[in-house]
N, C-alpha and C. Protein backbone atom coordinates (compact mmCIF):
# COMPACT_ATOMS: atom_id res chain seq x y z
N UNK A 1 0.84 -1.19 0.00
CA UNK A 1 0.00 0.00 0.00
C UNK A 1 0.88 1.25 0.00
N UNK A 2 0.27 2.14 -1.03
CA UNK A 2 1.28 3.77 -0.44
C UNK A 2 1.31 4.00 0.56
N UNK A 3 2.42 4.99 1.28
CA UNK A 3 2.69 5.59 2.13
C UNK A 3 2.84 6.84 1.98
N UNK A 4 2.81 7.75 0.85
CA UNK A 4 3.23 8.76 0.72
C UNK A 4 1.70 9.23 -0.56
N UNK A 5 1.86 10.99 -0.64
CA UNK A 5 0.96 11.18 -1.60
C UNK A 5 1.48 10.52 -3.14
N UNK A 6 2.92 10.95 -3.16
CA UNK A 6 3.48 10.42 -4.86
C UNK A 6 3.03 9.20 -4.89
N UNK A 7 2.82 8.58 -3.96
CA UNK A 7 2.97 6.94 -4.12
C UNK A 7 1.40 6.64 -4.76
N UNK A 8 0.57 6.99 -3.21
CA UNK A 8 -0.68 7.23 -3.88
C UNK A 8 -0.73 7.35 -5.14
N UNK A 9 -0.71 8.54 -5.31
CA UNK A 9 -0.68 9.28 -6.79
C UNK A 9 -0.56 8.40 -8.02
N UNK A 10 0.49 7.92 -7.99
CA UNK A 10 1.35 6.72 -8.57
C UNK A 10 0.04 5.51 -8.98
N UNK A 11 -0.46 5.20 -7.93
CA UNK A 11 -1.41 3.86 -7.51
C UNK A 11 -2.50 4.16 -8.25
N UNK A 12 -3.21 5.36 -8.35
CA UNK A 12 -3.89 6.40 -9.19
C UNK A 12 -4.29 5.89 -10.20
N UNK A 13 -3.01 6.24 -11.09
CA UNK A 13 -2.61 6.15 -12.23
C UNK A 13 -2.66 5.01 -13.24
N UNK A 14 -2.21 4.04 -12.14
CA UNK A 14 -1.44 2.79 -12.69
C UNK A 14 -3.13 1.91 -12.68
N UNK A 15 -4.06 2.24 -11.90
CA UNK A 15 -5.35 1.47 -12.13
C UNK A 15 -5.74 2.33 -13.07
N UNK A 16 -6.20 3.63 -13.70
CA UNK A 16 -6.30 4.14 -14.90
C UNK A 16 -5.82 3.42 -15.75
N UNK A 17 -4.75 3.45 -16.13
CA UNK A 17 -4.02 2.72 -17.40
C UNK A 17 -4.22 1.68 -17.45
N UNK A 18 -4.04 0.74 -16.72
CA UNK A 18 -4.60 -0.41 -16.47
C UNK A 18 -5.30 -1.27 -17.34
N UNK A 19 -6.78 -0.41 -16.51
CA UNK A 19 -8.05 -0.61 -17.12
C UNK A 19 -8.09 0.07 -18.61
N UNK A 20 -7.53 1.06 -18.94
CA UNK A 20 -7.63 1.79 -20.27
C UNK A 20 -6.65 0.59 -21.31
N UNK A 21 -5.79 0.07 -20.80
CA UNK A 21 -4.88 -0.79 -21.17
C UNK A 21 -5.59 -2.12 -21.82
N UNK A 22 -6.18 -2.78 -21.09
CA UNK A 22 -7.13 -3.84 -21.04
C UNK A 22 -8.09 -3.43 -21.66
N UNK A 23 -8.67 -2.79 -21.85
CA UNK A 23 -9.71 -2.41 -23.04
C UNK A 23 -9.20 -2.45 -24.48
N UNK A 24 -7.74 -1.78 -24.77
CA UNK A 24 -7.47 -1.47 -25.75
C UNK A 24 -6.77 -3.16 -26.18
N UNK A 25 -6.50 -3.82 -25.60
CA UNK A 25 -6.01 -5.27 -25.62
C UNK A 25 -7.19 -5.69 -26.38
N UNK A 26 -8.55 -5.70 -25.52
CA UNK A 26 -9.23 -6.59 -25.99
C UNK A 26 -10.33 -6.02 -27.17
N UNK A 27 -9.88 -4.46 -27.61
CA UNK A 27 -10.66 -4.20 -28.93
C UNK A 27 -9.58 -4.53 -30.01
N UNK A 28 -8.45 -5.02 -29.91
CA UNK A 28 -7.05 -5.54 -30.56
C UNK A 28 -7.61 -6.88 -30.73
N UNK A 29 -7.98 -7.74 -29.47
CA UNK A 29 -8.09 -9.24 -29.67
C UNK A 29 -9.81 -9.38 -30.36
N UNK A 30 -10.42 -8.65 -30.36
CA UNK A 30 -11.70 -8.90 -31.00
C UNK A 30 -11.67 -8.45 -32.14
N UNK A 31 -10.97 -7.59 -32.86
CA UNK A 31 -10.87 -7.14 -34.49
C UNK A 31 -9.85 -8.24 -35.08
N UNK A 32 -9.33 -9.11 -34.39
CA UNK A 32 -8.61 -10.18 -35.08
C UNK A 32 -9.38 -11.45 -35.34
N UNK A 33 -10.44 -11.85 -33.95
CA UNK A 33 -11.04 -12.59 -33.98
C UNK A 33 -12.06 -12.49 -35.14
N UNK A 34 -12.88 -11.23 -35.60
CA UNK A 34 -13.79 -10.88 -36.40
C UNK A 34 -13.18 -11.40 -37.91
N UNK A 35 -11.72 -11.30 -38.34
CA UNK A 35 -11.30 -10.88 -39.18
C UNK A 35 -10.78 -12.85 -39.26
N UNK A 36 -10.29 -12.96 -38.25
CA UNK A 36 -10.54 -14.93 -38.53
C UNK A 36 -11.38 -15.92 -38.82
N UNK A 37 -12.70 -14.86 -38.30
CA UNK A 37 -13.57 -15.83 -38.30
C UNK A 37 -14.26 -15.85 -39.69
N UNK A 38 -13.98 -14.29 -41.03
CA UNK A 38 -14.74 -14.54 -41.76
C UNK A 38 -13.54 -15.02 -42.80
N UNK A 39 -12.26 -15.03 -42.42
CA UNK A 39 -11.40 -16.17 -43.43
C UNK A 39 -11.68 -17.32 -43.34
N UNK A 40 -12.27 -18.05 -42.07
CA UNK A 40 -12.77 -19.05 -41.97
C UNK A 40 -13.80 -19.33 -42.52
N UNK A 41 -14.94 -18.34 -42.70
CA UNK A 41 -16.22 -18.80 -43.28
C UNK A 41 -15.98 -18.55 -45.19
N UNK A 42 -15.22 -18.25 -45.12
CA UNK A 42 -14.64 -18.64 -46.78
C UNK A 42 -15.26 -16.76 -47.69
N UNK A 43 -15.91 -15.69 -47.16
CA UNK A 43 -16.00 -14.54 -47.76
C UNK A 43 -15.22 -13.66 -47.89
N UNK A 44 -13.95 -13.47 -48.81
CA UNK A 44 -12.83 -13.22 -48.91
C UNK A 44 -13.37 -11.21 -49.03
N UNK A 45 -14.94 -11.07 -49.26
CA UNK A 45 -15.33 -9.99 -49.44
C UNK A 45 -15.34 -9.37 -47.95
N UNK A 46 -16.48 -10.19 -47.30
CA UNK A 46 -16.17 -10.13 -45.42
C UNK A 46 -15.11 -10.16 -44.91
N UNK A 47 -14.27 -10.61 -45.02
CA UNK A 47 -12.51 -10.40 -44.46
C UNK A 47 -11.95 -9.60 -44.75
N UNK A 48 -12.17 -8.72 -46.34
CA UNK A 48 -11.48 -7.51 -46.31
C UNK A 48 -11.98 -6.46 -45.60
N UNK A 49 -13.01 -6.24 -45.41
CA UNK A 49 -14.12 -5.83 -44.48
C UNK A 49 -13.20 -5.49 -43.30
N UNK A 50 -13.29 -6.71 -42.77
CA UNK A 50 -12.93 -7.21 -41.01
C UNK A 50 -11.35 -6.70 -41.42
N UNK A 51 -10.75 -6.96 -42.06
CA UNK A 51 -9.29 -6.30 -41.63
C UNK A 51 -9.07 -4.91 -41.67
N UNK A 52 -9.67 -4.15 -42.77
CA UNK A 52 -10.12 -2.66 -42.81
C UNK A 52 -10.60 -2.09 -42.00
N UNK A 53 -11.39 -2.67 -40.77
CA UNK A 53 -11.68 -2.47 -39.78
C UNK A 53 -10.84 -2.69 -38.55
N UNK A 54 -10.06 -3.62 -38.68
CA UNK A 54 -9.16 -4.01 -37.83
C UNK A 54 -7.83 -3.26 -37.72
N UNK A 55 -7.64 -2.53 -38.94
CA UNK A 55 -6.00 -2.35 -39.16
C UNK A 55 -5.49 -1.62 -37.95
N UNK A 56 -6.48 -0.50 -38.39
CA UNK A 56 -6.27 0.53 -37.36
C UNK A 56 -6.31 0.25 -35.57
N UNK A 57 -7.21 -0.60 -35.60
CA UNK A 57 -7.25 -0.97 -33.93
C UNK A 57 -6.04 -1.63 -33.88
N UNK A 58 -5.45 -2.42 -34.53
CA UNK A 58 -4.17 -3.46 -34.14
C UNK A 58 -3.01 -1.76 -34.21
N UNK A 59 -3.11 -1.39 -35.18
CA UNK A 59 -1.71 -0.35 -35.46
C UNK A 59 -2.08 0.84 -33.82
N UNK A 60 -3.21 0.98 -33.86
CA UNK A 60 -3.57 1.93 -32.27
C UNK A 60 -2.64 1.28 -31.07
N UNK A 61 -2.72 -0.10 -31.05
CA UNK A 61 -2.75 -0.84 -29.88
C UNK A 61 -1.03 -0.85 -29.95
N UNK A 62 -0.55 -1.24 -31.07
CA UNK A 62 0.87 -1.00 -31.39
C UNK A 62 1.52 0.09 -30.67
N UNK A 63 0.75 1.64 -31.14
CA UNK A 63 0.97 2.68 -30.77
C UNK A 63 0.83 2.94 -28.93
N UNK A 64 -0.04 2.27 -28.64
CA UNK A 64 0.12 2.67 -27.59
C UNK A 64 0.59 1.60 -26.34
N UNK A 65 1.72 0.75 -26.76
CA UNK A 65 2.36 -0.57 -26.41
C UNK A 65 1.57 -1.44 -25.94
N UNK A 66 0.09 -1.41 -25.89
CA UNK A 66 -0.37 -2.54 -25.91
C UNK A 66 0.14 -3.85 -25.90
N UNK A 67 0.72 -3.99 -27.35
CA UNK A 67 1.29 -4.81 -28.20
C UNK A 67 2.42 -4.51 -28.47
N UNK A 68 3.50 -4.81 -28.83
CA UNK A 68 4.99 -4.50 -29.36
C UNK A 68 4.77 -4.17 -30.69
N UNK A 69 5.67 -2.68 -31.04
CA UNK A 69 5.13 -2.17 -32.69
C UNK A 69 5.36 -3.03 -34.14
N UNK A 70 6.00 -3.88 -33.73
CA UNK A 70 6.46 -5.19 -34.63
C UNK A 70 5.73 -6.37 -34.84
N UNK A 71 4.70 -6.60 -33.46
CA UNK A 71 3.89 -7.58 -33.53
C UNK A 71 2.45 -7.61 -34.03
N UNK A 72 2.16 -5.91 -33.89
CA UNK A 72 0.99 -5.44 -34.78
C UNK A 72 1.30 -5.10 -35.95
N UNK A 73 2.53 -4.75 -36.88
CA UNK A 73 2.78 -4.89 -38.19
C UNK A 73 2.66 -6.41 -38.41
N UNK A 74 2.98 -7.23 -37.94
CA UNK A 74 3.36 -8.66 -38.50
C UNK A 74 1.79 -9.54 -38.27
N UNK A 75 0.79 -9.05 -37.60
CA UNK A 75 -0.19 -9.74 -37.40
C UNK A 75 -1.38 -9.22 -38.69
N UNK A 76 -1.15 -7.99 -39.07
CA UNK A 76 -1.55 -7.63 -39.98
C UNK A 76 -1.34 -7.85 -41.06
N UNK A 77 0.21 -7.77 -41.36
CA UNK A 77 0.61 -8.64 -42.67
C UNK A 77 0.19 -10.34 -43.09
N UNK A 78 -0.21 -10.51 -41.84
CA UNK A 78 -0.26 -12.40 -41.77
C UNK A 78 -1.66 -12.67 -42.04
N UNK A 79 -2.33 -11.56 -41.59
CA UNK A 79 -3.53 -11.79 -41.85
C UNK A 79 -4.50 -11.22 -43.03
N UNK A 80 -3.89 -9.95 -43.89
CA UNK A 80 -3.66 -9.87 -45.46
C UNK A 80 -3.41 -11.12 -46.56
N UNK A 81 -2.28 -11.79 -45.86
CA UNK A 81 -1.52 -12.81 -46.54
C UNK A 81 -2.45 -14.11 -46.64
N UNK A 82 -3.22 -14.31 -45.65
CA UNK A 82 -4.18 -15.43 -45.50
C UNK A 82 -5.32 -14.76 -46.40
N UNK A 83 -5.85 -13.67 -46.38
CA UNK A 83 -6.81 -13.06 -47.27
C UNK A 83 -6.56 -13.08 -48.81
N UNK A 84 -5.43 -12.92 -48.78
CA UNK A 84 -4.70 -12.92 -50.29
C UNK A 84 -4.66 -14.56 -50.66
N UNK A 85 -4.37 -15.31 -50.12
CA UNK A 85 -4.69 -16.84 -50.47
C UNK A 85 -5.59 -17.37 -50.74
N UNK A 86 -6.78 -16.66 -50.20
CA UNK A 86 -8.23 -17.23 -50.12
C UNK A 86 -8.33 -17.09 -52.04
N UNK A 87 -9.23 -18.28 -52.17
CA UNK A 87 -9.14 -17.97 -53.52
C UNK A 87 -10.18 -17.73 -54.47
């Protein structure tokens, strides 16, 4: 527990982000899921959809370390690349 106001302060903060943190995780993990599920259902029209929608939430989440800025370029490319296969 703090002992001090900084500390407090500190404690503040860190449940803000947190929670702001965890939100932005899981609008990251649900625009991927959206975007799997219609490569899976075979509408290569619906998946471009879902990733156009997605890009930006994965590249946000990047931006704001969510995610490592390398792992939201590469999840996006991977998941273009599976779109681009569909045939």
């Amino acid at each position: 527990m703090a002992n001090h106001k900084s500390a407090e302060k500190r404690a503040r903060q860190t449940e803000r982000r947190t929670a702001a943190n965890a939100a932005r995780r899981s609008r990251v993990r649900s625009s991927i899921k959206k975007v799997e599920e219609a490569i899976k259902g075979g509408d290569k029209k619906k998946a471009m959809d879902a990733l156009k929608a997605a890009q930006p939430e994965i590249q946000r989440g990047a931006g704001a370390r969510v995610i490592a800025k390398n792992a939201g370029s590469r999840r996006v490319s991977r998941l273009n690349a599976r779109i681009k296969a569909m045939a």
